[in-house]
Protein backbone atom coordinates (compact mmCIF):
# COMPACT_ATOMS: atom_id res chain seq x y z
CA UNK A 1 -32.40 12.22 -22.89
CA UNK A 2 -29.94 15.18 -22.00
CA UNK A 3 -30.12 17.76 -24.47
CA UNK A 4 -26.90 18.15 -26.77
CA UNK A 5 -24.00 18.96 -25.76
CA UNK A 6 -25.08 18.70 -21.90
CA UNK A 7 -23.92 15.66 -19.73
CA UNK A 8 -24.73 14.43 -15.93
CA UNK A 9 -20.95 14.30 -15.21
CA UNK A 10 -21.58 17.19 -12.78
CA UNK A 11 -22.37 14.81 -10.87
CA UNK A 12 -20.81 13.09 -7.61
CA UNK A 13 -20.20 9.46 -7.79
CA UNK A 14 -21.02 8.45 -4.07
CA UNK A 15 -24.58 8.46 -2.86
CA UNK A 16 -25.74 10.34 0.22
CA UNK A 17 -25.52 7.11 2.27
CA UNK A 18 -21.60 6.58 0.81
CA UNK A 19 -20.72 10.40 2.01
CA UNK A 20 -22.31 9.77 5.76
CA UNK A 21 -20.53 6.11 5.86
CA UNK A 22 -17.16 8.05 4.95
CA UNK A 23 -17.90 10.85 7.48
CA UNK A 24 -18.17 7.90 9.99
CA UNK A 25 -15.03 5.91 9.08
CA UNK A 26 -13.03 8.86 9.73
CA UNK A 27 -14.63 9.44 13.24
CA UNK A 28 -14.38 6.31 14.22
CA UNK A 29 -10.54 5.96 12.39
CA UNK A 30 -9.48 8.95 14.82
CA UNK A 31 -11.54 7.28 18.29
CA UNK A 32 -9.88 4.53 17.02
CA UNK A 33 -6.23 5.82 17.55
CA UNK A 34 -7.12 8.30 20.52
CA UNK A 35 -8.01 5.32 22.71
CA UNK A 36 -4.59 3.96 21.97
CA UNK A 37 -2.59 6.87 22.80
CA UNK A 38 -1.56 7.38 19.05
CA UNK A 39 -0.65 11.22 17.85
CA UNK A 40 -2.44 12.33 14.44
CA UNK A 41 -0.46 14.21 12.23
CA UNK A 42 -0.06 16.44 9.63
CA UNK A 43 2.78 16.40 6.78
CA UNK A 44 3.24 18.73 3.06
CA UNK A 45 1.58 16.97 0.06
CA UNK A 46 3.31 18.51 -2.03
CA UNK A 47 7.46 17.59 -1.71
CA UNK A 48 10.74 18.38 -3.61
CA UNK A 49 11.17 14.46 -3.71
CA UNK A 50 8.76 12.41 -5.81
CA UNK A 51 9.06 8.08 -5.16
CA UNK A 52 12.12 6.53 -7.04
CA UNK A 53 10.01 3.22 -6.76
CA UNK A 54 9.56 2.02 -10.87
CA UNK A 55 5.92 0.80 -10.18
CA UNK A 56 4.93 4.10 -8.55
CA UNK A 57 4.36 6.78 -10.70
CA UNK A 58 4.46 10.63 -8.93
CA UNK A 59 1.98 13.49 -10.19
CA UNK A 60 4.80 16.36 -11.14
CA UNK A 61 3.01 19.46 -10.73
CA UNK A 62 5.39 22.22 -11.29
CA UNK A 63 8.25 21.27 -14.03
CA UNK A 64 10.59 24.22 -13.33
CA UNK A 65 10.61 23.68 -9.61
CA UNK A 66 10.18 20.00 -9.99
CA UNK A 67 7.50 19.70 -6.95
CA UNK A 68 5.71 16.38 -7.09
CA UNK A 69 2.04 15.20 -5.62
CA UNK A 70 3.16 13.00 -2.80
CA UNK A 71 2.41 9.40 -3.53
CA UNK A 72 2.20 8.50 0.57
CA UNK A 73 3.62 10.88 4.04
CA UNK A 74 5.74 7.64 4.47
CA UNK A 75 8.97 9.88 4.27
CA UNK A 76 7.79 12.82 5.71
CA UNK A 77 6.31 11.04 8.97
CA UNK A 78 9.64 8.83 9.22
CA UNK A 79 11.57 12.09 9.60
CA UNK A 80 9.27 12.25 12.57
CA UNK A 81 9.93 9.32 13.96
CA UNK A 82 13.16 10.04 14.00
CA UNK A 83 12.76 13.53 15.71
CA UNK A 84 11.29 11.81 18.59
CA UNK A 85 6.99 12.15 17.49
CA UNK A 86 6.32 8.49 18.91
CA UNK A 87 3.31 6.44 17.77
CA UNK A 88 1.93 8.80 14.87
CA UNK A 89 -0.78 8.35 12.71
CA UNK A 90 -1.88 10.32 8.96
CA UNK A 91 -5.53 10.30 7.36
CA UNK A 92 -4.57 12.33 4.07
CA UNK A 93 -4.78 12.31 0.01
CA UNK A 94 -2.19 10.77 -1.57
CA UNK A 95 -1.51 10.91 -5.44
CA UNK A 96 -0.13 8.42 -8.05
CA UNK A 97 -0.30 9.28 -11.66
CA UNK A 98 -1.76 6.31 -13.95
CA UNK A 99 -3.56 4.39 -11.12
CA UNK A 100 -7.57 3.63 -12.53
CA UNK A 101 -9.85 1.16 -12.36
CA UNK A 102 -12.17 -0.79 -10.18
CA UNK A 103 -10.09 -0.01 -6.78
CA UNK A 104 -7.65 2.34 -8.07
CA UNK A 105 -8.16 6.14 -8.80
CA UNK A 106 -4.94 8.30 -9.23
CA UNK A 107 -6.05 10.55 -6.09
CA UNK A 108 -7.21 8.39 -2.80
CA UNK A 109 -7.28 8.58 1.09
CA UNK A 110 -4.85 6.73 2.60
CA UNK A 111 -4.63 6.38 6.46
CA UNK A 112 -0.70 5.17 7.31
CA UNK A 113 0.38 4.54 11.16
CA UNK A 114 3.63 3.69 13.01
CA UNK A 115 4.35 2.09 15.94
CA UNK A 116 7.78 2.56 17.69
CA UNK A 117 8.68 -0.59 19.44
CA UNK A 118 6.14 -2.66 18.13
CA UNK A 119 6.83 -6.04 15.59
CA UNK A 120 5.52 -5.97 12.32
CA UNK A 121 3.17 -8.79 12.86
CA UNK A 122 1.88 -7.30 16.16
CA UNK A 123 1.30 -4.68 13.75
CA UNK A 124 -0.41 -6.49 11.46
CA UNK A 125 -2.93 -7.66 13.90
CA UNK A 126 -3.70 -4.38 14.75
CA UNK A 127 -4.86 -3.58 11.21
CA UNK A 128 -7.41 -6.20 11.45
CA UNK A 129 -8.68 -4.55 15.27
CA UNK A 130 -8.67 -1.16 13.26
CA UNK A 131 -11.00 -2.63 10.26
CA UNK A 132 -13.25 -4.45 12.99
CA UNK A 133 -13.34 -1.12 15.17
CA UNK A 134 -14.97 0.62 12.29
CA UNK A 135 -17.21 -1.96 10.92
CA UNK A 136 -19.93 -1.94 13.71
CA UNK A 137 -19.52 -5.68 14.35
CA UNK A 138 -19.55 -6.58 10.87
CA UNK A 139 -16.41 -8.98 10.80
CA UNK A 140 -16.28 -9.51 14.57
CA UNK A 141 -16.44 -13.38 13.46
CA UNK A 142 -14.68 -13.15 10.44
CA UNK A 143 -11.50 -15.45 11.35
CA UNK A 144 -7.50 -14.22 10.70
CA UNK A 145 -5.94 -16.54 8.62
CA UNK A 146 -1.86 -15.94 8.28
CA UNK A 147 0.57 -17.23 5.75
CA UNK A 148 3.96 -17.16 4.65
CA UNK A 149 4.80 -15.93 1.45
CA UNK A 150 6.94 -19.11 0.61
CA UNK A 151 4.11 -21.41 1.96
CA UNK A 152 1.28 -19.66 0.40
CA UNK A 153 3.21 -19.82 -3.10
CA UNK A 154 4.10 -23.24 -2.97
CA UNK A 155 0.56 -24.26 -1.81
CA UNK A 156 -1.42 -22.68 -4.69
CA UNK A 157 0.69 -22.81 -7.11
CA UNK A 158 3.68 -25.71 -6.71
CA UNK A 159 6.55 -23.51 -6.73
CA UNK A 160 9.05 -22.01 -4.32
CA UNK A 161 9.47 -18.26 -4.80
CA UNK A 162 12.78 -17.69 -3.69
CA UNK A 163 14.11 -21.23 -6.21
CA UNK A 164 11.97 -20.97 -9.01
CA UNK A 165 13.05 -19.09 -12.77
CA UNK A 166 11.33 -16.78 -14.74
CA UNK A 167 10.03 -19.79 -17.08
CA UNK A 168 8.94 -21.24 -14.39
CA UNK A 169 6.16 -18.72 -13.46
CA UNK A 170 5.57 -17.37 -17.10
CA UNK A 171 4.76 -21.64 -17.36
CA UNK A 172 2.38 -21.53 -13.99
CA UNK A 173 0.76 -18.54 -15.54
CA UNK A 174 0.53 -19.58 -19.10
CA UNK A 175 -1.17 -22.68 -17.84
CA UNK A 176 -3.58 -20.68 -15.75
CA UNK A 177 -4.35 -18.75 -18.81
CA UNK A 178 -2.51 -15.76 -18.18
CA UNK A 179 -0.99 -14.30 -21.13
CA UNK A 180 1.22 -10.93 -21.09
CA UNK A 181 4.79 -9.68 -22.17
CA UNK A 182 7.96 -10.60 -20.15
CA UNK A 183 8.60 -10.21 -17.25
CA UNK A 184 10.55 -9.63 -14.19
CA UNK A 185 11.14 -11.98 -11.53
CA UNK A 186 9.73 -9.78 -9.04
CA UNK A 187 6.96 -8.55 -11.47
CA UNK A 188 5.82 -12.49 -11.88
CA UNK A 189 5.70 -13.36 -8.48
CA UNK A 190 3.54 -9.70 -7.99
CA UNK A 191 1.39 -11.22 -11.01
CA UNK A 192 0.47 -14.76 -9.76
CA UNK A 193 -0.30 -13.52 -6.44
CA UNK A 194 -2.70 -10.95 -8.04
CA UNK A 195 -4.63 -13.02 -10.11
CA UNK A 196 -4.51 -16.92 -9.02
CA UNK A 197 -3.54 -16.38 -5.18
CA UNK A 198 -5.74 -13.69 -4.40
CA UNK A 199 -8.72 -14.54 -6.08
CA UNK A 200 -8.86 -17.93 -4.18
CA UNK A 201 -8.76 -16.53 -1.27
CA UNK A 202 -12.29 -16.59 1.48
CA UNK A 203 -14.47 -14.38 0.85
CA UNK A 204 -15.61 -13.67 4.78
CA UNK A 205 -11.49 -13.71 6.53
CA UNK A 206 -8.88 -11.53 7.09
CA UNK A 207 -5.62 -12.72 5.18
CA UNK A 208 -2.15 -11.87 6.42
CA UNK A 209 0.71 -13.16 3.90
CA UNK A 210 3.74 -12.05 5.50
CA UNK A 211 7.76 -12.51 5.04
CA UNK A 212 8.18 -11.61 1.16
CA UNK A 213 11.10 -12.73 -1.25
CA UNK A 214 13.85 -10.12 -0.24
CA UNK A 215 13.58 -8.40 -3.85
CA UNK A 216 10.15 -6.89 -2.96
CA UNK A 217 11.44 -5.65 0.31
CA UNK A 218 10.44 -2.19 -0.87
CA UNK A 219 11.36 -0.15 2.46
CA UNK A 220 11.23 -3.14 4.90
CA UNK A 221 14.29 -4.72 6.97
CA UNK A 222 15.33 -7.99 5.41
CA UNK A 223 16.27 -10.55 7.80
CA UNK A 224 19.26 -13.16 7.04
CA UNK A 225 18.78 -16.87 7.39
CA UNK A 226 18.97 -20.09 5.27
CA UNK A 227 16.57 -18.03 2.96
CA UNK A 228 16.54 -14.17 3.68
CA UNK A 229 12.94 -12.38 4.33
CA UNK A 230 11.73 -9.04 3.80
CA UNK A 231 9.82 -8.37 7.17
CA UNK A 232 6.71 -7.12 5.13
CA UNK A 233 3.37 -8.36 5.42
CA UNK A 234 0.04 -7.46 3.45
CA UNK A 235 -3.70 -7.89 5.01
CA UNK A 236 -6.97 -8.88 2.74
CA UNK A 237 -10.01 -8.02 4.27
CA UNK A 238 -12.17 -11.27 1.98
CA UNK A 239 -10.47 -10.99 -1.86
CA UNK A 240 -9.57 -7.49 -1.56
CA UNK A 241 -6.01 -6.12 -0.30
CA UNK A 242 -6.66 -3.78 2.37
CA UNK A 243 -2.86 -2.58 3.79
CA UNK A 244 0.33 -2.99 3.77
CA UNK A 245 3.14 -2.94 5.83
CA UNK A 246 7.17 -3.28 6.96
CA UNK A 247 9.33 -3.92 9.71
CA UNK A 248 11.15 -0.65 9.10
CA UNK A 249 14.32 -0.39 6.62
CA UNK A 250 16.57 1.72 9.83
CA UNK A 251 20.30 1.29 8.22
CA UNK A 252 20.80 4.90 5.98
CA UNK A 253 23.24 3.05 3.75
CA UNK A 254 20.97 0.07 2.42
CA UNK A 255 18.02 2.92 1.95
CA UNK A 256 20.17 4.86 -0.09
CA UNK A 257 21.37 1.85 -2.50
CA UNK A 258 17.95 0.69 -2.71
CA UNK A 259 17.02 4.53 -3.63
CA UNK A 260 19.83 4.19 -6.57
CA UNK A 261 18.69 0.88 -7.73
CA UNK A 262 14.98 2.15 -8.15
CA UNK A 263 16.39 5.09 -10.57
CA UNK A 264 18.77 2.56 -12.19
CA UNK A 265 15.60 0.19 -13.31
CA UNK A 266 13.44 3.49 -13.88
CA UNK A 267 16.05 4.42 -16.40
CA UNK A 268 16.11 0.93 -17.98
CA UNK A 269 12.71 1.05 -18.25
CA UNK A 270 12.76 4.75 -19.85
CA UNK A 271 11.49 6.15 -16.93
CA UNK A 272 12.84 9.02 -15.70
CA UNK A 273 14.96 9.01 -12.74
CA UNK A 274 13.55 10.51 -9.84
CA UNK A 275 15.99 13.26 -7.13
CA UNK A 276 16.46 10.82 -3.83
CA UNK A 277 14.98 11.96 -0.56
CA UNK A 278 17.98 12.75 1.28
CA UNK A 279 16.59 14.50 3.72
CA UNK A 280 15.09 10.62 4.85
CA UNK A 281 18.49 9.05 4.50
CA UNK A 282 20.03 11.87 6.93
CA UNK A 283 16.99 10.96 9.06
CA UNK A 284 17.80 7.29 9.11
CA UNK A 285 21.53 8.76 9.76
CA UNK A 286 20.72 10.53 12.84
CA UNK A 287 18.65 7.51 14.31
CA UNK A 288 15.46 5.95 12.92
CA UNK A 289 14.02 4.27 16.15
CA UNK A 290 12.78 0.46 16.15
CA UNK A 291 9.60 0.45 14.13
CA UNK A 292 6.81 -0.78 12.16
CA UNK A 293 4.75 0.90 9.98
CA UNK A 294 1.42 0.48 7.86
CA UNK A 295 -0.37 1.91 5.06
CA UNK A 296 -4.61 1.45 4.66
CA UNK A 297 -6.69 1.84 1.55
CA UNK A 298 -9.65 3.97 3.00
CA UNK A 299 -11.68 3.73 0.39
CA UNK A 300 -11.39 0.10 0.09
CA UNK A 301 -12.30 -0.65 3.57
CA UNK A 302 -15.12 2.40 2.39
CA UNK A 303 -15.93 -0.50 -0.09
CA UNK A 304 -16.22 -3.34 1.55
CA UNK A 305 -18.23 -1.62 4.55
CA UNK A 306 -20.84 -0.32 2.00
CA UNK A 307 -20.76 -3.72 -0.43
CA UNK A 308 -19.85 -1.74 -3.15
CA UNK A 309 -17.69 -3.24 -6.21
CA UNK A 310 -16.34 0.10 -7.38
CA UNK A 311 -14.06 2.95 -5.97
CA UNK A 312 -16.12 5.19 -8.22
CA UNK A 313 -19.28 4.79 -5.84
CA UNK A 314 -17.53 5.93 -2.26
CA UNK A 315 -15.65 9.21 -3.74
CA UNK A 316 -17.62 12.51 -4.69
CA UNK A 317 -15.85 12.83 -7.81
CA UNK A 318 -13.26 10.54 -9.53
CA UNK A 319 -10.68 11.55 -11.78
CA UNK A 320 -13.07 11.04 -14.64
CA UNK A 321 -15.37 13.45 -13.38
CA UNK A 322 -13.46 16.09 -10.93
């Protein structure tokens, strides 16, 4: 028994074993990227611009110079991209305020790549090479498994995601148990997938679910036909979502109204609005090259290397205990 008034919150979460298995994803993250010709960079965490995106939540550090924790380099390393970097590559912390839980923690590593030329699903596969580069041979037979959004959707559950209402899913949900406050369209679909999609799927694949409904586009291109797609795609390495990533949103115009349309549902959500990036939009302006671009959860893939069910148990200290 500790003595009062002393804890043992000193100390770190991840074992000995957890800190070497780190040390080695990042070595073999970096071989990984200098075999295929792919520049490592660095970019500020700390930015003027925080993310207008309502479900993201930026760490504000400074309130009289409004300087924000960045949530992901995505806007720093497209301004890149557009000076002419190439294939570039980021192994950084990344910050989002409210984030805890099993896989969550508000501050995490995140390892984010783009590829100039390259298609978002060519892209995709390349996330599963990454995660079987590092794992020693571990899922070398694990099979890929991809889906369609709309197929996926209307296989597990029975309804089409781009035709269905709002009753409709809070119904699919309701009957699956699922009880919570309204919700969005959007914030259903996000909901289903999490918790009856997900769940079901193998435990020893990689999943790729690509082409989303067009209003969870985020920053991907959306591409017109008899039903419109946002060229985004997510990978699941077993249950677990391991990255995700976007044919990339090039037209400066369509970045900029979804930029507005973020702070317009922050505000009618009480949120407050958040000061647009325009130093990406002017990139886009000048000439965002054809590209696709990815963002890992290192820690997750940390995870599932290690068999470990908690985020807690690969970082020295979580926000509970830094």
């Amino acid at each position: 028994m500790n003595p009062p008034g002393r804890t043992t919150d000193w100390r770190p979460g991840a074992s000995r074993r957890a800190l070497e298995a780190r040390a080695q994803l990042l070595a073999d993250i970096r071989a990984f990227f200098a075999e295929r010709g792919v520049l490592e960079v660095e970019t500020p965490v700390l930015s003027r611009r925080g993310n207008t995106d309502p479900n993201i939540e930026s760490v504000l550090t400074d309130e009289q110079a409004r300087r924000y924790l960045r949530t992901s380099p995505e806007f720093a390393m497209k301004r890149l991209l557009a000076a002419g970097a190439g294939d570039v590559y980021e192994l950084g912390r990344v910050f989002r305020a409210g984030e805890a839980g099993r896989y969550h923690n508000p501050e995490f590593t995140m390892l984010e790549w783009y590829r100039v030329g390259t298609p978002y699903l060519e892209l995709a596969s390349e996330v599963v090479d990454l995660a079987r580069a590092c794992a020693g041979g571990r899922f070398d037979g694990w099979p890929v498994h991809a889906f369609g959004y709309r197929e996926l959707f209307l296989e597990t559950t029975g309804l089409d995601p781009w035709l269905c209402s709002e009753d409709d899913l809070a119904d699919c949900a309701a009957e699956r148990g699922i009880a919570t406050a309204p919700l969005s369209h959007g914030e259903w679909l996000d909901l289903l997938l999490a918790e009856v999609i997900q769940p079901a799927f193998a435990g020893e694949r990689f999943t790729i679910v690509h082409d989303f409904p067009p209003e969870q586009a985020a920053l991907a291109r959306i591409r017109a036909g008899d039903r419109d797609v946002a060229e985004r795609f997510e990978v699941f390495l077993g249950h677990q979502e391991l990255a995700n990533g976007y044919q990339e949103l090039t037209d400066p115009d369509e970045q900029l109204q979804r930029f507005e349309r973020e702070n317009r549902l922050r505000k009618a959500r009480g949120q407050d609005p958040i000061a647009i990036d325009t130093n990406l939009v002017e990139a886009l302006r000048a000439g965002l090259p054809d590209c696709s671009g990815v963002a890992l959860g290192v820690d997750r893939l940390l995870m599932s290397l290690l068999d470990l069910d908690h985020i807690d148990a690969v970082l020295t200290f979580s926000a509970d205990r830094a």
